[in-house]
N, C-alpha and C. Protein backbone atom coordinates (compact mmCIF):
# COMPACT_ATOMS: atom_id res chain seq x y z
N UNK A 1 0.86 -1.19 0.00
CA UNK A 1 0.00 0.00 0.00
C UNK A 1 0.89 1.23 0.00
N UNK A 2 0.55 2.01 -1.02
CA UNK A 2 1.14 3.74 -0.88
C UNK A 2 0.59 4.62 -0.43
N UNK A 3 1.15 5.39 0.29
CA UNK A 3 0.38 6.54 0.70
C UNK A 3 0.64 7.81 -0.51
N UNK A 4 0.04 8.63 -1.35
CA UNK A 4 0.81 10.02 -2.00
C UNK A 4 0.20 11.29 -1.90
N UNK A 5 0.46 12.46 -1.02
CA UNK A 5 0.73 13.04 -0.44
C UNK A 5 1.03 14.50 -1.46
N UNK A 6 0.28 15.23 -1.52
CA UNK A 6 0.48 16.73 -2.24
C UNK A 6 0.03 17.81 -1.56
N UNK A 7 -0.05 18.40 -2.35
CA UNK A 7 -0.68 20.02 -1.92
C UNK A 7 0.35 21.00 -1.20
N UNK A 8 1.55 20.12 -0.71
CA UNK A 8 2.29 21.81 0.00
C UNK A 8 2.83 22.68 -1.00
N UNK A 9 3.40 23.56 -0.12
CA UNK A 9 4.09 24.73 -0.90
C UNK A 9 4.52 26.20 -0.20
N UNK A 10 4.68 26.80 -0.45
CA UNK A 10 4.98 28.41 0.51
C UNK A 10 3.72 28.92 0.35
N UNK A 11 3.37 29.90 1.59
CA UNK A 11 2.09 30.41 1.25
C UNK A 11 2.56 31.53 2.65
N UNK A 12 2.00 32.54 2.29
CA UNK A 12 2.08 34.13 3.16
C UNK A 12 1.62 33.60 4.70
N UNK A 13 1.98 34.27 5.69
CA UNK A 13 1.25 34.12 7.18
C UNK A 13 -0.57 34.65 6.86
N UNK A 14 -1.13 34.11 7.57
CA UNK A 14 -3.17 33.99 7.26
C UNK A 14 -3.06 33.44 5.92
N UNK A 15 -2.20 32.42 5.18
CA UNK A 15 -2.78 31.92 4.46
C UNK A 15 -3.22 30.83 4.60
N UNK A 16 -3.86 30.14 3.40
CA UNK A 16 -4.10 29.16 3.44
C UNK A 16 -3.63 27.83 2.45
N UNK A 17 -3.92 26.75 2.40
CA UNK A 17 -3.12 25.33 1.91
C UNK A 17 -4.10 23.96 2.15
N UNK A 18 -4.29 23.42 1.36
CA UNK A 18 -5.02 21.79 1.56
C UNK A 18 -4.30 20.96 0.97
N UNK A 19 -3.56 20.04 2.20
CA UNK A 19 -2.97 19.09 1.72
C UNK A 19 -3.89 18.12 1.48
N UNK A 20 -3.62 16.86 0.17
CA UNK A 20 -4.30 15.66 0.08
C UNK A 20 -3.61 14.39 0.34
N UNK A 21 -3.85 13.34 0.22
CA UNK A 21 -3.06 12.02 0.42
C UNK A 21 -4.02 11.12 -0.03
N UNK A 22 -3.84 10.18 -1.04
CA UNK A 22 -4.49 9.26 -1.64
C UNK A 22 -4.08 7.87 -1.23
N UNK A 23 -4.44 6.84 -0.71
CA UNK A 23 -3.73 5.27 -0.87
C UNK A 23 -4.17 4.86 -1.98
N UNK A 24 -3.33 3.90 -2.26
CA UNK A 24 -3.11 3.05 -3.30
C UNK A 24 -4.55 1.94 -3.21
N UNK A 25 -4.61 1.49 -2.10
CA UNK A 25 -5.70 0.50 -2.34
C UNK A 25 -6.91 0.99 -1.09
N UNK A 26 -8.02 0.44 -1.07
CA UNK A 26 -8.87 0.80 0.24
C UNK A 26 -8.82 -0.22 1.28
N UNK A 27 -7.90 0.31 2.01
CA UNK A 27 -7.72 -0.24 3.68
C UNK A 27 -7.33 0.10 4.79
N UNK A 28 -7.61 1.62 4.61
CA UNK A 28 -7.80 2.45 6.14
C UNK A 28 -9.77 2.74 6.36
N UNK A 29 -10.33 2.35 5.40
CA UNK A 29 -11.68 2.83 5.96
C UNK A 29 -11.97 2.55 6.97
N UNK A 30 -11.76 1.52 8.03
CA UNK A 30 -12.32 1.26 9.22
C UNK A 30 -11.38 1.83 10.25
N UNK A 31 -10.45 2.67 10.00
CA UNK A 31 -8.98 2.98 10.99
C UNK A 31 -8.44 3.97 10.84
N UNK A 32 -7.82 4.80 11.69
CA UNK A 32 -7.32 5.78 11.88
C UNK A 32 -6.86 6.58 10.32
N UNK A 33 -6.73 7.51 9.55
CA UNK A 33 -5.90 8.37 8.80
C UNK A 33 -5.30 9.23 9.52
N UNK A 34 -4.35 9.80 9.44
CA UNK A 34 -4.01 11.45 9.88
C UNK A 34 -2.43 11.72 9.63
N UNK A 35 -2.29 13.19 9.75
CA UNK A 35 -1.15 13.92 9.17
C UNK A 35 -0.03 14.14 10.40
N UNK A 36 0.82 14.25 10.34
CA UNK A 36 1.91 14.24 11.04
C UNK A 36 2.74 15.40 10.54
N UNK A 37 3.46 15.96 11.17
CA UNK A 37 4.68 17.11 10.52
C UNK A 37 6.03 16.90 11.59
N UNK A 38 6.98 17.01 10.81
CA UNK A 38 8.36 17.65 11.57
C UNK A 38 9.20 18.87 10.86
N UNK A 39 9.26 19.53 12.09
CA UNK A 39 9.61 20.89 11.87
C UNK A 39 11.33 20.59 11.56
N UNK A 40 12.21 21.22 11.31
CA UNK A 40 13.14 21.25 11.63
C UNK A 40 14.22 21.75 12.98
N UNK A 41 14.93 20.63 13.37
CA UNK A 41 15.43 20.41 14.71
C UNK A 41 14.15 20.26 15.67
N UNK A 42 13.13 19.44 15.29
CA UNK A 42 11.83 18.79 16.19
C UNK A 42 11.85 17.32 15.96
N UNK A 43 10.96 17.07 16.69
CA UNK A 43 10.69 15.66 16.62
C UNK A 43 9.15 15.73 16.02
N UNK A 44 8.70 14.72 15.62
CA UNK A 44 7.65 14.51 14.73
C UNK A 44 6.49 14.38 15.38
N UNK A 45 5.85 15.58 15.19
CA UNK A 45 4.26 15.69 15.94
C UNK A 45 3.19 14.97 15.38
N UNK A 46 2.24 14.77 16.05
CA UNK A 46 0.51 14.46 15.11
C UNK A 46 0.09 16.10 15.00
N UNK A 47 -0.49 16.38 14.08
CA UNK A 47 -1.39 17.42 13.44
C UNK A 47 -2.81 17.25 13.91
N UNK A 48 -3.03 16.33 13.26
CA UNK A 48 -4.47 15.93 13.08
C UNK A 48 -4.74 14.53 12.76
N UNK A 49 -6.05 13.53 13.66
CA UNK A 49 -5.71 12.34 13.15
C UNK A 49 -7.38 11.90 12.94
N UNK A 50 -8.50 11.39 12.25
CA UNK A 50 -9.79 10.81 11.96
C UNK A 50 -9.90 9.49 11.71
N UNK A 51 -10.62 9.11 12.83
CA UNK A 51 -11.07 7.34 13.01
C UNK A 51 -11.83 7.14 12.20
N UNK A 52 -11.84 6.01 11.72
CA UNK A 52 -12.83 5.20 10.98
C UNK A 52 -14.22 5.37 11.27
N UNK A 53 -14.65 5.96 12.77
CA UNK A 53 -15.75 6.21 13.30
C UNK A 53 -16.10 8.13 12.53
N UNK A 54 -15.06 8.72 11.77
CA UNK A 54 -15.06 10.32 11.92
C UNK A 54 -15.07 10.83 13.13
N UNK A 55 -14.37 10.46 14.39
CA UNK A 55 -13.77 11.25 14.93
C UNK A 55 -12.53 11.62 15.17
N UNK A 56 -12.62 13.29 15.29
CA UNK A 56 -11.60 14.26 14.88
C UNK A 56 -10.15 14.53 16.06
N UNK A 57 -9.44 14.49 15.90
CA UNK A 57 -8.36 14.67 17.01
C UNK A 57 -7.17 15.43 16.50
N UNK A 58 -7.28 16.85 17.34
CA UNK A 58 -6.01 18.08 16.96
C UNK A 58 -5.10 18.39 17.68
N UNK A 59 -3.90 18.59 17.28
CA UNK A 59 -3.05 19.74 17.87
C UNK A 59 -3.45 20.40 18.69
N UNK A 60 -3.37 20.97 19.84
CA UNK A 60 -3.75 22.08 20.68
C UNK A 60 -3.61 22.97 19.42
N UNK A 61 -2.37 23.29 19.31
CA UNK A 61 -1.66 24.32 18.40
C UNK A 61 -2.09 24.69 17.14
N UNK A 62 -3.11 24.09 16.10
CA UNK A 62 -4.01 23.73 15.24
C UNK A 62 -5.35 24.15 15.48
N UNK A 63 -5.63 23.38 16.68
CA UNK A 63 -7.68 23.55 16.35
C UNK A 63 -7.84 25.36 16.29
N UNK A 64 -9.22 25.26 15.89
CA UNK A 64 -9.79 26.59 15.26
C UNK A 64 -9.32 26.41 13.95
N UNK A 65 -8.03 26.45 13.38
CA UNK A 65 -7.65 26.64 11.97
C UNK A 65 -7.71 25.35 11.10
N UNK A 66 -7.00 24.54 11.41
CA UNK A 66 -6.46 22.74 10.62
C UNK A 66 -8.11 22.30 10.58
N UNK A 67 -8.70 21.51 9.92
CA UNK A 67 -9.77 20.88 9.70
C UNK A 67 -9.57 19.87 9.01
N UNK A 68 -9.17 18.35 9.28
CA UNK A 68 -9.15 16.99 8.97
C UNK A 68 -10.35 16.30 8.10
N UNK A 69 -10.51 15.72 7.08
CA UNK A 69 -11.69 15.07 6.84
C UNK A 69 -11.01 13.98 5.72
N UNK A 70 -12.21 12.96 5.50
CA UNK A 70 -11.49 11.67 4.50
C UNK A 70 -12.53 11.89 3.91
N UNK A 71 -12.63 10.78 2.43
CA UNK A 71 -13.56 10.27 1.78
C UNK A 71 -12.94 8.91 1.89
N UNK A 72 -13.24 8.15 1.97
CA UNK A 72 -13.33 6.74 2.01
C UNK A 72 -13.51 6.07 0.66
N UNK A 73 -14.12 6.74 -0.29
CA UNK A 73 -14.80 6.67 -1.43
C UNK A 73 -13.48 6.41 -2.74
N UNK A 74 -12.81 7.51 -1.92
CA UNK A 74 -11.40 7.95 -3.25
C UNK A 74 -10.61 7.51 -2.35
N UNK A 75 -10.34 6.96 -0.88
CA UNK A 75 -9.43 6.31 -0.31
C UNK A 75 -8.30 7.57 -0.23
N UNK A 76 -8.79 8.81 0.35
CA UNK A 76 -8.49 10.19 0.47
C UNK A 76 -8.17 10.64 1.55
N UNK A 77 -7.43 11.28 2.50
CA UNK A 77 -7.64 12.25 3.73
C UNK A 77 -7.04 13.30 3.28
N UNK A 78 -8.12 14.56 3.88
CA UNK A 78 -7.39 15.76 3.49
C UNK A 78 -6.85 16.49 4.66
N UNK A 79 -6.10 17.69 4.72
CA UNK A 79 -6.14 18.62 5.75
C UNK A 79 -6.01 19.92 4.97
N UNK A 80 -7.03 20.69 5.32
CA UNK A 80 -7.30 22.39 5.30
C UNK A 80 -6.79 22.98 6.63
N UNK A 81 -5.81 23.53 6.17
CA UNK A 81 -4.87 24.47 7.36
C UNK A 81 -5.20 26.19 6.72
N UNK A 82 -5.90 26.91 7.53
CA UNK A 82 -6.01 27.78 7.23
C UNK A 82 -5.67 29.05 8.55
N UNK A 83 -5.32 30.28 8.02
CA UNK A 83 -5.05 31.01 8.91
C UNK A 83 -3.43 30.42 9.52
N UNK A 84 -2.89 30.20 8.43
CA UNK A 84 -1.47 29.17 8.80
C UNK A 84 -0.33 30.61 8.98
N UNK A 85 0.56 30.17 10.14
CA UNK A 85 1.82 30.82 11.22
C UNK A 85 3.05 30.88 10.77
N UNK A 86 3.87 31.29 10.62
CA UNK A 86 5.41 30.62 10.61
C UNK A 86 5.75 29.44 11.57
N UNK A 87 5.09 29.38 12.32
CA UNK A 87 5.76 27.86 13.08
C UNK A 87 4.98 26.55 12.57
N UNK A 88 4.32 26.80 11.48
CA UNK A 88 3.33 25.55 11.12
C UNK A 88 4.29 25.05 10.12
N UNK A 89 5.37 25.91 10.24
CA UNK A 89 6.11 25.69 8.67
C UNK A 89 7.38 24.24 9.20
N UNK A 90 7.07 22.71 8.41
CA UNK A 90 7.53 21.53 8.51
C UNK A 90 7.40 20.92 7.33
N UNK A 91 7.86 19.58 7.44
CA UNK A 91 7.32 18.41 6.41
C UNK A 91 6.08 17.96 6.94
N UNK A 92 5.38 17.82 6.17
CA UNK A 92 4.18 17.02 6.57
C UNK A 92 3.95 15.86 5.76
N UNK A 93 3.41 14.68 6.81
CA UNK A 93 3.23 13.08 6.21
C UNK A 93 2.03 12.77 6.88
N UNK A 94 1.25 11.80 5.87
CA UNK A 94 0.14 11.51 6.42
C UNK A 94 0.28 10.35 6.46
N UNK A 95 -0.62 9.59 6.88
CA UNK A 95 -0.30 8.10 7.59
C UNK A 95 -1.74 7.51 7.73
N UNK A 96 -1.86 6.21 7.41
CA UNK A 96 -2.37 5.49 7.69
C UNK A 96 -2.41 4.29 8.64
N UNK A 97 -3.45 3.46 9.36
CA UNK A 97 -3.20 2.76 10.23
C UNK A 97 -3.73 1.77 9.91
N UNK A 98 -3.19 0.44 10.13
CA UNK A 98 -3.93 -1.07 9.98
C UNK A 98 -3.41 -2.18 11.00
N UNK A 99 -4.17 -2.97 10.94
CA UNK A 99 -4.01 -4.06 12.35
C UNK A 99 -4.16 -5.37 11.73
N UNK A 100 -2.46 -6.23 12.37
CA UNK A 100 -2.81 -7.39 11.42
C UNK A 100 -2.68 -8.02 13.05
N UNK A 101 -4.31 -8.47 13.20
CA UNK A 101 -5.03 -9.06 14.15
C UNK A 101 -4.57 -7.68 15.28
N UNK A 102 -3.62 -7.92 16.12
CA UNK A 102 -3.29 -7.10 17.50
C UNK A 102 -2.20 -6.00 17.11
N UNK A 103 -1.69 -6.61 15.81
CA UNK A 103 -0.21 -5.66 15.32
C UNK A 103 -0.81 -4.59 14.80
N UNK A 104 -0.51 -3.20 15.17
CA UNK A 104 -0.77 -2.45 14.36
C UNK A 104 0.55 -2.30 13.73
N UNK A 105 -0.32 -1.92 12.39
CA UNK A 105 1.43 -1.10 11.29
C UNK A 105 1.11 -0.01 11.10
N UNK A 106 1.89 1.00 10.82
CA UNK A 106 1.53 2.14 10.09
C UNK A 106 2.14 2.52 9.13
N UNK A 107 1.27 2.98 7.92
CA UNK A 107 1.81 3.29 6.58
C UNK A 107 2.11 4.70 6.57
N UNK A 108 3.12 5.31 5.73
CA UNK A 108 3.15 6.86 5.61
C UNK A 108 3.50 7.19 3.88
N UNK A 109 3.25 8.51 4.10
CA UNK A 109 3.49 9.22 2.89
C UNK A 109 4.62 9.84 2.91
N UNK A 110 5.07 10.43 1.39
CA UNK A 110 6.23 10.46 1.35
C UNK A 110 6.84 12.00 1.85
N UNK A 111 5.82 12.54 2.76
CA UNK A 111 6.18 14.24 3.43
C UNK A 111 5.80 15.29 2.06
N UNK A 112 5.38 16.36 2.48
CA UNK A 112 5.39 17.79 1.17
C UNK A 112 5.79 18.37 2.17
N UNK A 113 6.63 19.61 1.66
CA UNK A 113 7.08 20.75 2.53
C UNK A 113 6.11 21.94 2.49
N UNK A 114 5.68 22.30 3.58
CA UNK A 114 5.08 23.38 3.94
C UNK A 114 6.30 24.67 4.57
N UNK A 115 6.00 25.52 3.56
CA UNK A 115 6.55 26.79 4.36
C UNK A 115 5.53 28.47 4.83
N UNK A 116 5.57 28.71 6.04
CA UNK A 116 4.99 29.72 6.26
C UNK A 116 5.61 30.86 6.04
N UNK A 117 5.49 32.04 5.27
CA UNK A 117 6.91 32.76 5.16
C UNK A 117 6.50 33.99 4.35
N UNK A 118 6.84 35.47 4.67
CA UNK A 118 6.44 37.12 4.05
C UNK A 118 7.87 37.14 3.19
């Protein structure tokens, strides 16, 4: 399974950006999706992550702005980061989750660079 992963790019402070991420085949519908970032000289945060149930889980540092959602349909998760900071500025990877029986694995994408920047 692939994860592929677009939409970054530079964009002004209050702007905005929607990253996408497509898998290759459908087998996160029942399980976790969500985006991850590492900043440079950080360690690798969660962003935003949506259960198989649609529920939503943020960043402190995010909610109000970041808004998570999938289609299941196109085997899709997106994130709309809007009203985006200079410190939002990282790689971002999205990830998928699957369980073989008790194992979970997790799949990722291959990062887009986000820069926040005047």
């Amino acid at each position: 399974v692939q994860l592929q992963a677009s939409g970054g790019g530079l964009v002004q402070p209050g702007g905005s950006l929607r990253l996408s991420c497509t898998a290759s085949e459908n087998v996160f519908s029942s399980n976790d999706m969500g985006w991850y970032r590492r900043a440079p000289g950080k360690e690798r945060e969660l962003v935003a992550v949506i259960t198989g149930e649609g529920n939503m889980i943020y960043h402190d540092s995010v909610k109000g702005r970041f808004t998570i959602s999938r289609d299941d349909a196109k085997n899709t998760v997106i994130l709309q980061m809007n009203s985006l900071k200079p410190e939002d500025t990282a790689v971002y990877y999205c990830n998928g989750v699957r369980f073989h029986g008790t194992r979970r694995v997790d799949y990722w994408g291959q990062g887009t660079q986000v820069t926040v920047s005047s």
